[in-house]
C-alpha atoms as a PDB file:
ATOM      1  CA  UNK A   1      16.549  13.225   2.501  1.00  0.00           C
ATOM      2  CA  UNK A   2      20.126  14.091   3.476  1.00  0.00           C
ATOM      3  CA  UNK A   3      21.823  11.887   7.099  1.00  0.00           C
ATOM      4  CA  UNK A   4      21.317  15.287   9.042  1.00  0.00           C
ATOM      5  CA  UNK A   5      17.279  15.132   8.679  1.00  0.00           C
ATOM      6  CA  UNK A   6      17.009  11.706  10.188  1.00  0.00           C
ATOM      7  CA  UNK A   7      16.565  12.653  13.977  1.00  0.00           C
ATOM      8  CA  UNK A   8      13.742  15.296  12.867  1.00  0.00           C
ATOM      9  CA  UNK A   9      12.392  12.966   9.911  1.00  0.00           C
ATOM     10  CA  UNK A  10      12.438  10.188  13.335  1.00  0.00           C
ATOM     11  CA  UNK A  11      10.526  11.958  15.660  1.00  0.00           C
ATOM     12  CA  UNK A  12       7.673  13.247  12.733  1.00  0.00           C
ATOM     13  CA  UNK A  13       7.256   9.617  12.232  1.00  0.00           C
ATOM     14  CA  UNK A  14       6.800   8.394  15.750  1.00  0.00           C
ATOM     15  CA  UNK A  15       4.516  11.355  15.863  1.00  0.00           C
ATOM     16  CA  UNK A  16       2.470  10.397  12.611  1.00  0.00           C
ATOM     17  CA  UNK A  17       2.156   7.136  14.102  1.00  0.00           C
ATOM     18  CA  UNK A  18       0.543   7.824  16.767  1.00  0.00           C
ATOM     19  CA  UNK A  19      -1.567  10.383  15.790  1.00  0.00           C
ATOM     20  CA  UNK A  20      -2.658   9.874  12.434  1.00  0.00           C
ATOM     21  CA  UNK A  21      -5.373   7.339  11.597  1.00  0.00           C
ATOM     22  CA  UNK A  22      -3.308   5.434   9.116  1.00  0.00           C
ATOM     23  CA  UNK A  23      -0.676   5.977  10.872  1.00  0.00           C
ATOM     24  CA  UNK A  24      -2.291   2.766  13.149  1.00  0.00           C
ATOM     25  CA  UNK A  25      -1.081   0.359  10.607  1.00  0.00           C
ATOM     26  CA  UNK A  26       2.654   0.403  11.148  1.00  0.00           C
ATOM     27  CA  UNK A  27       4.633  -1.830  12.983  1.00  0.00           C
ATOM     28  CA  UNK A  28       7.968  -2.082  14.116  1.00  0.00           C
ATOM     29  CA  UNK A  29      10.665   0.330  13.832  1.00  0.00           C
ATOM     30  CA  UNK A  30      10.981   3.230  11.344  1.00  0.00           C
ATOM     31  CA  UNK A  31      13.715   2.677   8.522  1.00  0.00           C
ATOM     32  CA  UNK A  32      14.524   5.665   8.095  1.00  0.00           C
ATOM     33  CA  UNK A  33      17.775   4.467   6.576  1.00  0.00           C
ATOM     34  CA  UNK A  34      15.800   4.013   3.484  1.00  0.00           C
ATOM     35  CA  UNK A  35      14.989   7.260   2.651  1.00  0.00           C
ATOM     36  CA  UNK A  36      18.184   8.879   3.614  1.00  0.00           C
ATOM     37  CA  UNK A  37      20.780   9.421   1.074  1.00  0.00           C
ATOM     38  CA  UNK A  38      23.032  12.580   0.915  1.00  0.00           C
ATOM     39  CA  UNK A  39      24.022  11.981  -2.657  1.00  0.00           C
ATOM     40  CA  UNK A  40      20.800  11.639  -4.358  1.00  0.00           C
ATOM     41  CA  UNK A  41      19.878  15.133  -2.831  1.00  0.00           C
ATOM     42  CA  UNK A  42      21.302  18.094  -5.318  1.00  0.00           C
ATOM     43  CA  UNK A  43      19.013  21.066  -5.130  1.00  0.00           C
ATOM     44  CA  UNK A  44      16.223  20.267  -2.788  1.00  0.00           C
ATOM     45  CA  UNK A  45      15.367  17.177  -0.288  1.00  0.00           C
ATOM     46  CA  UNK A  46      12.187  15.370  -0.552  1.00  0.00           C
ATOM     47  CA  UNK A  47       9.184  17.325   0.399  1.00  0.00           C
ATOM     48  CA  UNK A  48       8.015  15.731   3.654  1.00  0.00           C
ATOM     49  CA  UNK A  49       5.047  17.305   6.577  1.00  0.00           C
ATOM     50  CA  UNK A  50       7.304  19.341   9.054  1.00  0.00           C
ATOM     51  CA  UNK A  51       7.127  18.907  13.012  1.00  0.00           C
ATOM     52  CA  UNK A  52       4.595  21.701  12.917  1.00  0.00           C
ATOM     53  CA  UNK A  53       1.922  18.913  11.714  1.00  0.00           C
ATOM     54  CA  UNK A  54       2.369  18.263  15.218  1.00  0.00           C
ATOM     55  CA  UNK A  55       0.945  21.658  16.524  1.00  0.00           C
ATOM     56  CA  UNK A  56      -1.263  22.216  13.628  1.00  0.00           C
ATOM     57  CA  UNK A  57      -5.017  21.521  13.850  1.00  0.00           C
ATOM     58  CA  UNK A  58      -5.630  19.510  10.623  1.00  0.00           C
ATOM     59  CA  UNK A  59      -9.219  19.835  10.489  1.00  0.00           C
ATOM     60  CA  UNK A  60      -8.300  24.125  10.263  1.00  0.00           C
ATOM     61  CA  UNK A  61      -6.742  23.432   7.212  1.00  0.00           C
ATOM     62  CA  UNK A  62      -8.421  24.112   3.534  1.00  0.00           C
ATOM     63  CA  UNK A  63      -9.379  20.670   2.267  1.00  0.00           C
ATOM     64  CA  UNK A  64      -6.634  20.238  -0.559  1.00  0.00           C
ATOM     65  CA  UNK A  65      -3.757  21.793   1.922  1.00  0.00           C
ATOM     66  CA  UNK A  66      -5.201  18.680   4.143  1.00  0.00           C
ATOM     67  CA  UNK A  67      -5.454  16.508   1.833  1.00  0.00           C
ATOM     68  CA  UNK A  68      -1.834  17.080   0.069  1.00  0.00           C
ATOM     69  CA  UNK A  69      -0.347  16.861   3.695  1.00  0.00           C
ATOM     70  CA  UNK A  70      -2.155  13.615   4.635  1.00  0.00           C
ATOM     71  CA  UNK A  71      -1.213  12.268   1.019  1.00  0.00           C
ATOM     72  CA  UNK A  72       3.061  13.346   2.564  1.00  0.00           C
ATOM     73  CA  UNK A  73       2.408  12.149   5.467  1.00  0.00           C
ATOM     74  CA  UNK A  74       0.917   8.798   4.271  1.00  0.00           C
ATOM     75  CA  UNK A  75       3.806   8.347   1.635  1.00  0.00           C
ATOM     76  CA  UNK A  76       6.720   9.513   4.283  1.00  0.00           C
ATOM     77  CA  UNK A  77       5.043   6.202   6.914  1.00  0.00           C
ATOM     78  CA  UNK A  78       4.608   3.816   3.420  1.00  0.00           C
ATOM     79  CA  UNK A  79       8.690   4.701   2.592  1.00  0.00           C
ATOM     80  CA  UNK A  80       9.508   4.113   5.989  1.00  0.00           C
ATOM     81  CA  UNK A  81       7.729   1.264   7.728  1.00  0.00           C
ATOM     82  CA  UNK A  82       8.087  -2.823   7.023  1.00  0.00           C
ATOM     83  CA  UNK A  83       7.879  -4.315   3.292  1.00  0.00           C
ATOM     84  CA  UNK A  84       5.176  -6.121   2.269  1.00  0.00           C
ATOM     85  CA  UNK A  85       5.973  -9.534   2.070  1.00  0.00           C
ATOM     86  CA  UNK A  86       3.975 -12.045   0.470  1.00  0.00           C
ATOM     87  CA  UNK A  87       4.202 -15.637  -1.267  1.00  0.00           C
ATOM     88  CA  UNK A  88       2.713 -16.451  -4.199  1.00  0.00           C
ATOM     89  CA  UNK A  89       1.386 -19.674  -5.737  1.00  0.00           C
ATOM     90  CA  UNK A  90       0.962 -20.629  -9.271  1.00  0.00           C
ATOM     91  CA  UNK A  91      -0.769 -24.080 -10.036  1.00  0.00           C
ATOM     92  CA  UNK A  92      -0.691 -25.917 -14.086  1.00  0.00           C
ATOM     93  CA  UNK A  93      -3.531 -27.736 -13.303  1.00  0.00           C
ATOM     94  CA  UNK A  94      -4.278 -30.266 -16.581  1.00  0.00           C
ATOM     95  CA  UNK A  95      -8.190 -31.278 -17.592  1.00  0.00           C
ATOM     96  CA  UNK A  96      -8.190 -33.718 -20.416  1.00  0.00           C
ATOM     97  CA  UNK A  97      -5.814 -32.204 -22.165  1.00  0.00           C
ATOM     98  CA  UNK A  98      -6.481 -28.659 -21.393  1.00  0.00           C
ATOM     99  CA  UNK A  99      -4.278 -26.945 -18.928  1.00  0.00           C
ATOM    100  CA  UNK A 100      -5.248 -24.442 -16.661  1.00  0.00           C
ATOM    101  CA  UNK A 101      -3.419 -22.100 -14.535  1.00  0.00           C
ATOM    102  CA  UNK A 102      -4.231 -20.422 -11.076  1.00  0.00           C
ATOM    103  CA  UNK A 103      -2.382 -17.964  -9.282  1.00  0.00           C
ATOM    104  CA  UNK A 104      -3.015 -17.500  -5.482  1.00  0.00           C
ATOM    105  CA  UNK A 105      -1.539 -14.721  -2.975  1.00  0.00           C
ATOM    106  CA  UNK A 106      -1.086 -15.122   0.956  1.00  0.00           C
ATOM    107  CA  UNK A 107       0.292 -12.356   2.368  1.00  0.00           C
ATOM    108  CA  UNK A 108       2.986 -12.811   4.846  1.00  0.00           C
ATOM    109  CA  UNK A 109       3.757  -9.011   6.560  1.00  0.00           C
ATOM    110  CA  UNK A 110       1.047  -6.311   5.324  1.00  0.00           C
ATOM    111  CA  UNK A 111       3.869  -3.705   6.046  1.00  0.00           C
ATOM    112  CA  UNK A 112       3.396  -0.254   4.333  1.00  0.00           C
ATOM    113  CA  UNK A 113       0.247  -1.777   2.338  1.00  0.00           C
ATOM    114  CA  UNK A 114      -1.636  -1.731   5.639  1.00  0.00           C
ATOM    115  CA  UNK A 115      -0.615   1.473   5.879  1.00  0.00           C
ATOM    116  CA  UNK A 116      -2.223   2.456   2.812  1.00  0.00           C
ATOM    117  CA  UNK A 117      -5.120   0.736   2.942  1.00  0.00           C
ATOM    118  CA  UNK A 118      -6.006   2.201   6.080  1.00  0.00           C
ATOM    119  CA  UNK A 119      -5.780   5.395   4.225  1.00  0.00           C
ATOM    120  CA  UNK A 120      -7.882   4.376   1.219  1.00  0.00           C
ATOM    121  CA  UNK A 121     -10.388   3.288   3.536  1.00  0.00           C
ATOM    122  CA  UNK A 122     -10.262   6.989   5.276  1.00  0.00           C
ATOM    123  CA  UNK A 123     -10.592   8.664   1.859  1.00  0.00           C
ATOM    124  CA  UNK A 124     -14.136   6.123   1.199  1.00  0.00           C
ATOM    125  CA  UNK A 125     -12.819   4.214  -1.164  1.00  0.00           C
ATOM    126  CA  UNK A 126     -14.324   0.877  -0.833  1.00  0.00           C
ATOM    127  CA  UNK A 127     -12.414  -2.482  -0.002  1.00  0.00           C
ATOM    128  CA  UNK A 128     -13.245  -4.185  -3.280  1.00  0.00           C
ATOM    129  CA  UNK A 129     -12.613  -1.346  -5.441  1.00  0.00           C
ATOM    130  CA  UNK A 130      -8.960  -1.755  -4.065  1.00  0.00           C
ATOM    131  CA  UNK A 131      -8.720  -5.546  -3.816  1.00  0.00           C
ATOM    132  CA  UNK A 132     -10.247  -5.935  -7.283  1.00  0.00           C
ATOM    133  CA  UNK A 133      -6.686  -7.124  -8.769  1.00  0.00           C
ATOM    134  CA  UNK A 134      -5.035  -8.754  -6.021  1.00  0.00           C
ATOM    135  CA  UNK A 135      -5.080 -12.627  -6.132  1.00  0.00           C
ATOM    136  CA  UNK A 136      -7.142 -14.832  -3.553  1.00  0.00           C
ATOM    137  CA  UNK A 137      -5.056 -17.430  -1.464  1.00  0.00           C
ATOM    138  CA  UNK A 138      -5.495 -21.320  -3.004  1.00  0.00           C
ATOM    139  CA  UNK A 139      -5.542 -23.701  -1.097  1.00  0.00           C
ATOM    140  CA  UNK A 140      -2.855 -26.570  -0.034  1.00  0.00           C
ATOM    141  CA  UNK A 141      -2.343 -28.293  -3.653  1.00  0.00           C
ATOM    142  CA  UNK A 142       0.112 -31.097  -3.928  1.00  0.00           C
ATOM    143  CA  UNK A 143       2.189 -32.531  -6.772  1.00  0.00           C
ATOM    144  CA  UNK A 144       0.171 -34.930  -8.772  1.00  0.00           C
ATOM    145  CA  UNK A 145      -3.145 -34.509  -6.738  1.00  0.00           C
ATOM    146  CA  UNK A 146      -6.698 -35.279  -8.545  1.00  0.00           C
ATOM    147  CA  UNK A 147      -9.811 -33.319  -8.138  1.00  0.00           C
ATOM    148  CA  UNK A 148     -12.911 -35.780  -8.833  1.00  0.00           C
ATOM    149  CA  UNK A 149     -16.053 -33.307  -8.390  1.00  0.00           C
ATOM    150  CA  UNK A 150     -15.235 -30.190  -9.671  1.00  0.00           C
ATOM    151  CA  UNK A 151     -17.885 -26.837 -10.148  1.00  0.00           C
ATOM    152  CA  UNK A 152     -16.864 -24.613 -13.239  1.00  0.00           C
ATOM    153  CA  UNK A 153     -18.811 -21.576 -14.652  1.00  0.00           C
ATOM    154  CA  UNK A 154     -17.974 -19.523 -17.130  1.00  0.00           C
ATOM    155  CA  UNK A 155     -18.519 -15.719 -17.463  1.00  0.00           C
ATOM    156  CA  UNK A 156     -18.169 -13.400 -20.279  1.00  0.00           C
ATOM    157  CA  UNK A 157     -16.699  -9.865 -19.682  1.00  0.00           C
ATOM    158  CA  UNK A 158     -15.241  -6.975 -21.238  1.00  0.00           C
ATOM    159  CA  UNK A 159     -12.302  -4.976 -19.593  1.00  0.00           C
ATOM    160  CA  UNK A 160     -12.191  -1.395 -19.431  1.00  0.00           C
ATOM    161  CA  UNK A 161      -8.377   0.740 -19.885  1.00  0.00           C
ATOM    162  CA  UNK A 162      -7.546   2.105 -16.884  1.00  0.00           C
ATOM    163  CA  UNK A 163      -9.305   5.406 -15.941  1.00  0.00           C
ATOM    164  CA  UNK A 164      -7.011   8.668 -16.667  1.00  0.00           C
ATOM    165  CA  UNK A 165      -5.275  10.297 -13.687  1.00  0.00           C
ATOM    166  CA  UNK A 166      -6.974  14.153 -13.085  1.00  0.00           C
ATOM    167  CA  UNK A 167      -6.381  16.333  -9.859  1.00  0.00           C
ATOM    168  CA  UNK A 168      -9.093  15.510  -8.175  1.00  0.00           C
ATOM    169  CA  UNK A 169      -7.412  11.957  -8.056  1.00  0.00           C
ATOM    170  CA  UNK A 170      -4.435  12.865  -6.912  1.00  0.00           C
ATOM    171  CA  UNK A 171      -6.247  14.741  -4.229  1.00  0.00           C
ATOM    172  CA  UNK A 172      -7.807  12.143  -2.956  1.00  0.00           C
ATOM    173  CA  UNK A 173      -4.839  10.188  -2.337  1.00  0.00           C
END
């Protein structure tokens, strides 16, 4: 978006925020600074919801002009609000001979993740569907530490390539 849109581009958010369902999982102050840069526009800014969202009964709307504003909307908050900030954990952890490694997430500042998630969540798309490939938090290891009971199982699996994009996806986002 060009320097001249960021009042307008300001107030939609602020707006969004409080009126929008996702909108619920932002915190602290719009960076719009982000998003604003007049010398990556050259034909056309980025296509963002208007102030008339504002005036406009959403629920009035065919469903995929609702759904392709919500998916603008959600994106412009996501661009705009706090990063997500985690720390990650990665353990060598040695068994006679055999060494084993475990990765663990905790997350820090959900930022615009919460953001999306709350939208996910609107759209019924279950929390496991979405947390499938994020790592679990370990817990407190230290340098040099032994484990003397320990439960193992081991599963068998196959993995499936990652489903194709079609517009019905993209609509639901």
């Amino acid at each position: 978006m060009t320097k001249g849109m960021q009042a307008t581009a300001a107030s939609l958010i602020l707006w969004l925020r409080d009126n929008m369902p996702f909108g619920k999982g932002c915190a602290g102050e719009p960076d719009i600074d982000r998003v604003t840069d007049d010398s990556k526009v050259t034909d056309h800014h980025a296509i963002i919801p208007t102030v008339e969202i504002a005036r406009t009964d959403l629920s009035e709307l065919p469903s995929r002009e609702r759904d392709v504003l919500t998916l603008l909307a959600v994106r412009l908050l996501c661009a705009t609000t706090q990063a997500n900030r985690f720390e990650t954990v990665t353990a060598m952890l040695d068994c006679q001979g055999y060494t084993f490694t475990a990765r663990g997430k905790t997350i820090l500042q959900s930022g615009w993740k919460e953001v999306e998630r709350i939208h996910r969540m609107s759209i019924r798309q279950s929390e496991t569907e979405h947390r499938e490939n994020e790592d679990a938090a370990l817990p407190v290891l230290k340098e040099g530490q032994t484990f003397e009971t320990v439960s193992a199982s081991l599963r068998e699996w196959k993995t499936s390539p990652p489903k194709h994009y079609t517009e019905d996806l993209y609509c639901k986002w």
